[in-house]
Structures are given as C-alpha cells and as structure tokens.
PDB file of N, CA and C in Angstrom:
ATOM      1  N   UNK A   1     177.720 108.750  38.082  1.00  0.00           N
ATOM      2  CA  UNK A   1     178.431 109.467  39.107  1.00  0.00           C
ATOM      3  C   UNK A   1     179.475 108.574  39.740  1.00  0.00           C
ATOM      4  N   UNK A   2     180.824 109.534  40.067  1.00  0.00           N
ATOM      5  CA  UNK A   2     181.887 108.172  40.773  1.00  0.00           C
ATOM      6  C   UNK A   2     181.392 108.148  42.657  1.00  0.00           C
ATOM      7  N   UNK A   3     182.289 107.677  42.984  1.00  0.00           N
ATOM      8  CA  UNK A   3     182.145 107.640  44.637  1.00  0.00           C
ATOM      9  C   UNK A   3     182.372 108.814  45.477  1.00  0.00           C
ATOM     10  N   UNK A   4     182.940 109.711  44.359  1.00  0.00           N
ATOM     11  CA  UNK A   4     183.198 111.476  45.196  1.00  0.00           C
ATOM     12  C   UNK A   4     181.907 112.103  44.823  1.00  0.00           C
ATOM     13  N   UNK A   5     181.253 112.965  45.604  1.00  0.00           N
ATOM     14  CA  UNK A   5     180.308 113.659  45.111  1.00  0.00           C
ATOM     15  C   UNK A   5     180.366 114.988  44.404  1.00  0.00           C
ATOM     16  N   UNK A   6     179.922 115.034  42.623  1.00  0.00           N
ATOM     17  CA  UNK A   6     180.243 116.268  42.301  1.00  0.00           C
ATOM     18  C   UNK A   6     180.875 115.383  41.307  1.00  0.00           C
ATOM     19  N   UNK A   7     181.264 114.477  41.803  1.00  0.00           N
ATOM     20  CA  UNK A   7     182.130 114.455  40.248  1.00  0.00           C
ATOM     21  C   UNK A   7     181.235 113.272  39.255  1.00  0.00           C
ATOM     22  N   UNK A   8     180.821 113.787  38.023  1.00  0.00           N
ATOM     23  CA  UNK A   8     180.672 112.945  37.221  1.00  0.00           C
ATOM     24  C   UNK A   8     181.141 112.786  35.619  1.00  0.00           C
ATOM     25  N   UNK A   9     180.884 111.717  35.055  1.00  0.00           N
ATOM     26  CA  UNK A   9     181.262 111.439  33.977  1.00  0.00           C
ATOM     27  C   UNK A   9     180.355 110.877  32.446  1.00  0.00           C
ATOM     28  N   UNK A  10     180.241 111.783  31.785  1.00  0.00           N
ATOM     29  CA  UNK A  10     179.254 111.870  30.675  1.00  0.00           C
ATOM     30  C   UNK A  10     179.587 110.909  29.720  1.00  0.00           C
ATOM     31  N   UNK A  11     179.033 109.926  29.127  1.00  0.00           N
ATOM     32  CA  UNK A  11     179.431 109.423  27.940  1.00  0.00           C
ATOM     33  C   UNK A  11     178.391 109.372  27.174  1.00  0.00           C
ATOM     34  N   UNK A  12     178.216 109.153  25.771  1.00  0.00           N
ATOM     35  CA  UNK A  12     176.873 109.133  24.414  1.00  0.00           C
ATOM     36  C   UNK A  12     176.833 107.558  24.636  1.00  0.00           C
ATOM     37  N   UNK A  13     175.895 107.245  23.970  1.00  0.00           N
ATOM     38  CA  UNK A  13     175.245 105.818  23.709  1.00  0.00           C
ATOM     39  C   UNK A  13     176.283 104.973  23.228  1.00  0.00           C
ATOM     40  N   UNK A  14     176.403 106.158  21.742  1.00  0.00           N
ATOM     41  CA  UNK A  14     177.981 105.708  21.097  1.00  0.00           C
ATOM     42  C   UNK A  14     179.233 105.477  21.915  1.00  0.00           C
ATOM     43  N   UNK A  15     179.295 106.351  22.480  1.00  0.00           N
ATOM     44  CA  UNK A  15     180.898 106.028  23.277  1.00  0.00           C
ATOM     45  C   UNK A  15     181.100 105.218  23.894  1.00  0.00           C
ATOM     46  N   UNK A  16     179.557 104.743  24.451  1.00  0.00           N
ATOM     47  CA  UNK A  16     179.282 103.249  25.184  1.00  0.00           C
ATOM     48  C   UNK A  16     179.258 102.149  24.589  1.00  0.00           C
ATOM     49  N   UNK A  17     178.744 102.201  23.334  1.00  0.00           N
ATOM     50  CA  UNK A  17     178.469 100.857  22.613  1.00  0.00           C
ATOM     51  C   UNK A  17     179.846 100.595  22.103  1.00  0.00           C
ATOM     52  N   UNK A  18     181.048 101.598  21.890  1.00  0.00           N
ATOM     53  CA  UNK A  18     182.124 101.561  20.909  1.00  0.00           C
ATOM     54  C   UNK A  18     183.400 101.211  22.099  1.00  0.00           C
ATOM     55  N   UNK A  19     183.073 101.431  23.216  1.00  0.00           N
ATOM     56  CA  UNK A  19     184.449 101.243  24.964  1.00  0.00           C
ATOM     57  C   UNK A  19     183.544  99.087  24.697  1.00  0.00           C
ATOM     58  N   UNK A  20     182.442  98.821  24.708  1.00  0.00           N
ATOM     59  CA  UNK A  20     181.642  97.684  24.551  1.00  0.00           C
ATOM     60  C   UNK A  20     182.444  97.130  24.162  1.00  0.00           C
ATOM     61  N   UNK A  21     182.246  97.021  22.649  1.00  0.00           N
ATOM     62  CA  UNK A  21     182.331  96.256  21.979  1.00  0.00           C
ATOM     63  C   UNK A  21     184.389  96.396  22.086  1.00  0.00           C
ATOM     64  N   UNK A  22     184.609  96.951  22.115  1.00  0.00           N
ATOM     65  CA  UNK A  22     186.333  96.859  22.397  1.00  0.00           C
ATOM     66  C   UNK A  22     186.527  96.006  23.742  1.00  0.00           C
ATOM     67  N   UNK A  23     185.868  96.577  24.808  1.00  0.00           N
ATOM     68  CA  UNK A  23     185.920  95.343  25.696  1.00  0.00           C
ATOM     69  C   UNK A  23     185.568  93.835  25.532  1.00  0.00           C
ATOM     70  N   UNK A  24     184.595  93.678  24.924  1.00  0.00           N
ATOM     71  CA  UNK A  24     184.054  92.336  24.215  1.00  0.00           C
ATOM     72  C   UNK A  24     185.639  91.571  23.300  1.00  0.00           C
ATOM     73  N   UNK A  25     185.617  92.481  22.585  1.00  0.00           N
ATOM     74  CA  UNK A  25     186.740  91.962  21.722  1.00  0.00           C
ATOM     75  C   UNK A  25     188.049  91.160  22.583  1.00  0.00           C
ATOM     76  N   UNK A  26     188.592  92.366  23.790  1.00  0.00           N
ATOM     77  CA  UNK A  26     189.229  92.150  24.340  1.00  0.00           C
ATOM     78  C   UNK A  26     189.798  90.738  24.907  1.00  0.00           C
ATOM     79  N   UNK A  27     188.029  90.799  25.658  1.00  0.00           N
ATOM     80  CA  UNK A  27     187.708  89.611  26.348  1.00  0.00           C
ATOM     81  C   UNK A  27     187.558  88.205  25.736  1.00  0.00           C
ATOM     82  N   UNK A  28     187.309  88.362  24.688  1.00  0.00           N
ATOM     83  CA  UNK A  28     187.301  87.091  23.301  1.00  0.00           C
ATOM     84  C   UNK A  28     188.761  86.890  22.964  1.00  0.00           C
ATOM     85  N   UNK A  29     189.350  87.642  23.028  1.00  0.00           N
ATOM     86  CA  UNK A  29     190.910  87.975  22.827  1.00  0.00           C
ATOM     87  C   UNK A  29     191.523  86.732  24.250  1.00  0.00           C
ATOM     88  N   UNK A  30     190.907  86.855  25.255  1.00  0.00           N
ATOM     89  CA  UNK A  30     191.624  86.372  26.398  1.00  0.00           C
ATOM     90  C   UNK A  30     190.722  85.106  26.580  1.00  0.00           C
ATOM     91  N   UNK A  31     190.336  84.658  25.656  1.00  0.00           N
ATOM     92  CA  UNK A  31     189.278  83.403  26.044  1.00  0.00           C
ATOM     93  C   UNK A  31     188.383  83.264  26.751  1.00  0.00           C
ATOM     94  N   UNK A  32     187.709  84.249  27.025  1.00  0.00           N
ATOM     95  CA  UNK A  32     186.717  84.192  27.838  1.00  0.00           C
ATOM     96  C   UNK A  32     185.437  83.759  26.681  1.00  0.00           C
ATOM     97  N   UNK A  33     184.284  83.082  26.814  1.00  0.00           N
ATOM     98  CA  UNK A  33     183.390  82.963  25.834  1.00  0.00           C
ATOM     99  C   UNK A  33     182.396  82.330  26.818  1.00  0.00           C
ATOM    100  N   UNK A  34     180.722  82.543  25.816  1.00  0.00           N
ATOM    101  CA  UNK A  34     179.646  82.058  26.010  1.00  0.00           C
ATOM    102  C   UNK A  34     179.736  81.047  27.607  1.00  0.00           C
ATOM    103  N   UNK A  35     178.882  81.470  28.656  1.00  0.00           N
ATOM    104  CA  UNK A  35     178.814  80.367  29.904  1.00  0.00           C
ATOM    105  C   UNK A  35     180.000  80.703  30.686  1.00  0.00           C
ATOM    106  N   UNK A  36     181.211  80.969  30.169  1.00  0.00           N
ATOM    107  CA  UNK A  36     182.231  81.347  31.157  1.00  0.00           C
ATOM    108  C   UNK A  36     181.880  82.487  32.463  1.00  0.00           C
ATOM    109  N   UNK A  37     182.288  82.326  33.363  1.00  0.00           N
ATOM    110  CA  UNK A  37     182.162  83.166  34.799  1.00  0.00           C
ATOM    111  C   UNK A  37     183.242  83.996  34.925  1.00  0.00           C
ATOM    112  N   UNK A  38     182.678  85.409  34.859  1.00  0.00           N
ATOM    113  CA  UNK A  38     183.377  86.305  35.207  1.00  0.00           C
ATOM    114  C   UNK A  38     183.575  87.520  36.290  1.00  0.00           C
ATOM    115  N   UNK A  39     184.315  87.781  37.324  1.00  0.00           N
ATOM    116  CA  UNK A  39     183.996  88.845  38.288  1.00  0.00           C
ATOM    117  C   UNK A  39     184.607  90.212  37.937  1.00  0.00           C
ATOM    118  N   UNK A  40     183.954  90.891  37.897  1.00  0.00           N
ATOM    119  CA  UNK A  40     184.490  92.721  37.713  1.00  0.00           C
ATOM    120  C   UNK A  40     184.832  93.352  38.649  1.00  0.00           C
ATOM    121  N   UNK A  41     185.669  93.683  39.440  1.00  0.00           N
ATOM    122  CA  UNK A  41     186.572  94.268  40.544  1.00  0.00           C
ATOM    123  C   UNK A  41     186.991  95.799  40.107  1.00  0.00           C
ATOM    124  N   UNK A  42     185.859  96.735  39.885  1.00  0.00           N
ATOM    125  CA  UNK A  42     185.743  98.221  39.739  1.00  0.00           C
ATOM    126  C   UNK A  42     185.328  98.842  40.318  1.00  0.00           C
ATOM    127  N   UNK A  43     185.330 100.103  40.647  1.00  0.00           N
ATOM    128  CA  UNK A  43     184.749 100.826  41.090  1.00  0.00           C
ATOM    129  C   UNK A  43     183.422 101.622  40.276  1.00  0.00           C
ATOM    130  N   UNK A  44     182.748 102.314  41.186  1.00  0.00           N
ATOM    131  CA  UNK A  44     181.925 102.595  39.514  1.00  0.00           C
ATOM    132  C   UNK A  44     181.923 103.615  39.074  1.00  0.00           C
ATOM    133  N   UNK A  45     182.191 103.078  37.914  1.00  0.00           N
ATOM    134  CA  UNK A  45     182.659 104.167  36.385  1.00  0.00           C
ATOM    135  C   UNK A  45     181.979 103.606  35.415  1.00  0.00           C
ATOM    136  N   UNK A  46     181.994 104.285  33.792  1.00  0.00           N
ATOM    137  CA  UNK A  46     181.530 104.020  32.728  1.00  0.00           C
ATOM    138  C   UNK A  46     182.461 102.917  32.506  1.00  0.00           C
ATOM    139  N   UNK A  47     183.239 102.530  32.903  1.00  0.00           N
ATOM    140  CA  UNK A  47     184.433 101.627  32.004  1.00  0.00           C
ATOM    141  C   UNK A  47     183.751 100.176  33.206  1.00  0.00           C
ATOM    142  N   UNK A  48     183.161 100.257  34.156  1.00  0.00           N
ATOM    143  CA  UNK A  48     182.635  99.148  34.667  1.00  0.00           C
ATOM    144  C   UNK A  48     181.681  99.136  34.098  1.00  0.00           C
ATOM    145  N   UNK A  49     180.445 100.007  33.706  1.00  0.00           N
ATOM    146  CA  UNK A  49     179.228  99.512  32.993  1.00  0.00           C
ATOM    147  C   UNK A  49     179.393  98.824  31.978  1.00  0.00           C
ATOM    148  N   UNK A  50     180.471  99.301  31.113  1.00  0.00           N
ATOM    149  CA  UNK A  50     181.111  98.810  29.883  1.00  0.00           C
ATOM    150  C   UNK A  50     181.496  97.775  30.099  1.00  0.00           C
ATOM    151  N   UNK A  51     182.161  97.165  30.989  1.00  0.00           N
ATOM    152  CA  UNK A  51     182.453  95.618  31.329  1.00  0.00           C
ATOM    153  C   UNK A  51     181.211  95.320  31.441  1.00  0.00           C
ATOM    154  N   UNK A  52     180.418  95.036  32.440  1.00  0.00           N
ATOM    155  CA  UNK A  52     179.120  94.505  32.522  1.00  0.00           C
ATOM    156  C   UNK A  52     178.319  94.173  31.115  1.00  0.00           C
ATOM    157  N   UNK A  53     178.277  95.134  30.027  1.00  0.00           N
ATOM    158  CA  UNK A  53     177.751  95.064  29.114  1.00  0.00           C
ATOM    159  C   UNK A  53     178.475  93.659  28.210  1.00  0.00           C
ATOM    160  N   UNK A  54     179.960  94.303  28.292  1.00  0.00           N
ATOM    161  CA  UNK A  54     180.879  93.306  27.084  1.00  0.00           C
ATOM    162  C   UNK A  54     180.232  92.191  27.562  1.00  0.00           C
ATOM    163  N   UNK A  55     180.267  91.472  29.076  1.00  0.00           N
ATOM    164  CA  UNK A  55     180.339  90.585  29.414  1.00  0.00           C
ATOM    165  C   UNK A  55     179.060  89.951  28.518  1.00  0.00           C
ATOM    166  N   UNK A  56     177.864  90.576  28.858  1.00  0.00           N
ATOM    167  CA  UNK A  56     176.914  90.205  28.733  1.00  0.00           C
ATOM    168  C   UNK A  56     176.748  89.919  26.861  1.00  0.00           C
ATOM    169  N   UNK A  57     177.193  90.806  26.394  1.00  0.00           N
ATOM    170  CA  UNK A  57     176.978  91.040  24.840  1.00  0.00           C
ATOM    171  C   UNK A  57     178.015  89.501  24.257  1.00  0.00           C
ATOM    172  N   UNK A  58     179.242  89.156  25.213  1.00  0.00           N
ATOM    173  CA  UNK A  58     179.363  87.250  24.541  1.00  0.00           C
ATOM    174  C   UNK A  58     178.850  86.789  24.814  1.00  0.00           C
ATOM    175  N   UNK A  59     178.124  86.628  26.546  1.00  0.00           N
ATOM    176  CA  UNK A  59     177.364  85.461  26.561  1.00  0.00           C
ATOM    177  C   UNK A  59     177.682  85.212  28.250  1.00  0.00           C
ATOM    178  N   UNK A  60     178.726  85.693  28.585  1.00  0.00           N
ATOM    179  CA  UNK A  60     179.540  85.312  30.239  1.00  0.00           C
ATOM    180  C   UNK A  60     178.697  85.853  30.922  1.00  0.00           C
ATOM    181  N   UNK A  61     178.492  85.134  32.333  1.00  0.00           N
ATOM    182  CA  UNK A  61     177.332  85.198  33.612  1.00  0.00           C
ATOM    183  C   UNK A  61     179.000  86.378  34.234  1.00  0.00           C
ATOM    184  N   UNK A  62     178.253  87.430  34.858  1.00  0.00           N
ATOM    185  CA  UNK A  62     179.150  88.216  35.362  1.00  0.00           C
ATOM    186  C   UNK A  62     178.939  88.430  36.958  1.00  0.00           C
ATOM    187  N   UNK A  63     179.404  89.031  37.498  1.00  0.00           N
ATOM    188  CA  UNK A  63     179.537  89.138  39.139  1.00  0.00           C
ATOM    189  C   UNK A  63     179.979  90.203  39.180  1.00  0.00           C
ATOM    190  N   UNK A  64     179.507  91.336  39.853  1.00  0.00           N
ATOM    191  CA  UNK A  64     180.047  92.745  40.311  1.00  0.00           C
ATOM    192  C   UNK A  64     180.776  92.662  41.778  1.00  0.00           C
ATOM    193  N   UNK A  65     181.700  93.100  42.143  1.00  0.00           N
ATOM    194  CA  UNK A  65     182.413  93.298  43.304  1.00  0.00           C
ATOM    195  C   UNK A  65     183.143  94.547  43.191  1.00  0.00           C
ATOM    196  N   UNK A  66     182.364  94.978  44.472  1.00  0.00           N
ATOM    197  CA  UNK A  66     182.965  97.426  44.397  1.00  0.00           C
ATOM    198  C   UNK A  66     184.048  97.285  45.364  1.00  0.00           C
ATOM    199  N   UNK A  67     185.099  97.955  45.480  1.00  0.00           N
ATOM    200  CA  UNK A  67     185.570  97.784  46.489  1.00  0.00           C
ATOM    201  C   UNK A  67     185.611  98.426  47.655  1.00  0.00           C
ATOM    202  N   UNK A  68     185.962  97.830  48.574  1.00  0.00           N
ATOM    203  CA  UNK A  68     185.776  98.013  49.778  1.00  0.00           C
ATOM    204  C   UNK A  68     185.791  96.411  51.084  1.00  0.00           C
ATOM    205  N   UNK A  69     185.962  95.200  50.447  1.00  0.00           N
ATOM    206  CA  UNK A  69     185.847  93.718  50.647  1.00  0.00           C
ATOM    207  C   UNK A  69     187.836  93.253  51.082  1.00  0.00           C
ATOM    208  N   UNK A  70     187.354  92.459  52.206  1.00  0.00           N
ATOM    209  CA  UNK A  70     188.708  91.707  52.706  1.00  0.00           C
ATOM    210  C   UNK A  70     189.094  90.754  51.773  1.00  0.00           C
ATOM    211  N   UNK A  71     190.084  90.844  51.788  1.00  0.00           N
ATOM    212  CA  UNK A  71     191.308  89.740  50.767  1.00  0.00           C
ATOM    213  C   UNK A  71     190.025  88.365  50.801  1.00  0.00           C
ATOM    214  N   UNK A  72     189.569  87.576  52.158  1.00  0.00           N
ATOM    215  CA  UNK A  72     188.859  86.656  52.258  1.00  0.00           C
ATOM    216  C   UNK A  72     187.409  86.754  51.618  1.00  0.00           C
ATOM    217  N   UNK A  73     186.798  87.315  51.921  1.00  0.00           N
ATOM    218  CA  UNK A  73     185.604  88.145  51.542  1.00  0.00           C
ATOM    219  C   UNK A  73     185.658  88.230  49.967  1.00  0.00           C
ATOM    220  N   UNK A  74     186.473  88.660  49.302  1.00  0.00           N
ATOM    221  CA  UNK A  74     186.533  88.954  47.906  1.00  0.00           C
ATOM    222  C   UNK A  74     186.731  87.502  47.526  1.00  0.00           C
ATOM    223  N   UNK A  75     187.500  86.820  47.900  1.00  0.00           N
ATOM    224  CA  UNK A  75     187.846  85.003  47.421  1.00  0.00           C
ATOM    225  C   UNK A  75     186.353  84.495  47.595  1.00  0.00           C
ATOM    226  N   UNK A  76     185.497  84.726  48.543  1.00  0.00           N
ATOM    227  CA  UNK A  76     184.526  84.069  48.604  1.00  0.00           C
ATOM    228  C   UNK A  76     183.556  84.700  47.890  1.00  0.00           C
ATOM    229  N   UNK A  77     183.791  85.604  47.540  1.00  0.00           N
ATOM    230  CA  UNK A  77     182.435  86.344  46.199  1.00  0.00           C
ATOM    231  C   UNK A  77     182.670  85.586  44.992  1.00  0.00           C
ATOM    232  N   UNK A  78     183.999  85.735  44.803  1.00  0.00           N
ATOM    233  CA  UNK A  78     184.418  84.941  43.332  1.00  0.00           C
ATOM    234  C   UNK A  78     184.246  83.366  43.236  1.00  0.00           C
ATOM    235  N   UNK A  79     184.183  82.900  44.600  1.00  0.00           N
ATOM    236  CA  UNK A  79     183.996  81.373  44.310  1.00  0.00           C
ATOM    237  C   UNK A  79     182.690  81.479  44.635  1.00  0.00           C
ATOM    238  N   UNK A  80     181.444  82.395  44.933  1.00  0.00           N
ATOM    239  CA  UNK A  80     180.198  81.630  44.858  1.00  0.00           C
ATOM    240  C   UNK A  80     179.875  82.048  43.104  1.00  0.00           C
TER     241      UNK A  80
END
C-alpha cells in the first residue's frame, strides 16, 4: 500500500524478482558491491522493496529513510 489510503499496488513474485535483479545489475553497474553502505530515500512502493532486496541480493548493508526528515536529520541518518 502507498501513503494515500486506497491506493495500492500489486506486483507477482516474478515482477519482483525481475524490477530485483535489474536493480542489482544497476547498482553493480554504479560500483556499488559486497560491504558497501547504502541509503534508500523512497517512499514506500514496490520499487523501494525492490531496492532493499537488490541491495541485499550483492551483499550492501542498506539503510531505509521515508520521507518526511530535515535536510540535517537526513545527513545524520546517512552518516550513522
């Protein structure tokens, strides 16, 4: 479900494992790899679970941040 109520968004296992692994790729694409630290700055949607997953499926320790956080506040999520 997104942050409006009423509205949601269906995806298959497949559609998940296949947005995944394209994100994965992506992210291998941009050097991110195994041990690297990463923060996700989404709201929530399937395309954030899908990050969460890619992340996890190389190997990168991930950090969720929803928004709603001050310019300061968000700097200090990402640096702990």
């Amino acid at each position: 479900e997104k942050d409006e109520p009423g509205e949601e968004v269906r995806v298959t296992y497949r559609e998940l494992l296949e947005l995944t692994c394209r994100l994965a790729n992506t992210l291998k694409r941009q050097g991110v790899k195994q041990g690297d630290r990463v923060t996700i700055y989404m709201p929530p949607c399937p395309l954030a679970v899908a990050s969460m997953l890619a992340c996890a499926r190389i190997g990168a320790v991930h950090a969720v941040v929803f928004a709603g956080f001050s310019a300061e506040s968000l700097a200090e999520r990402i640096r702990d």
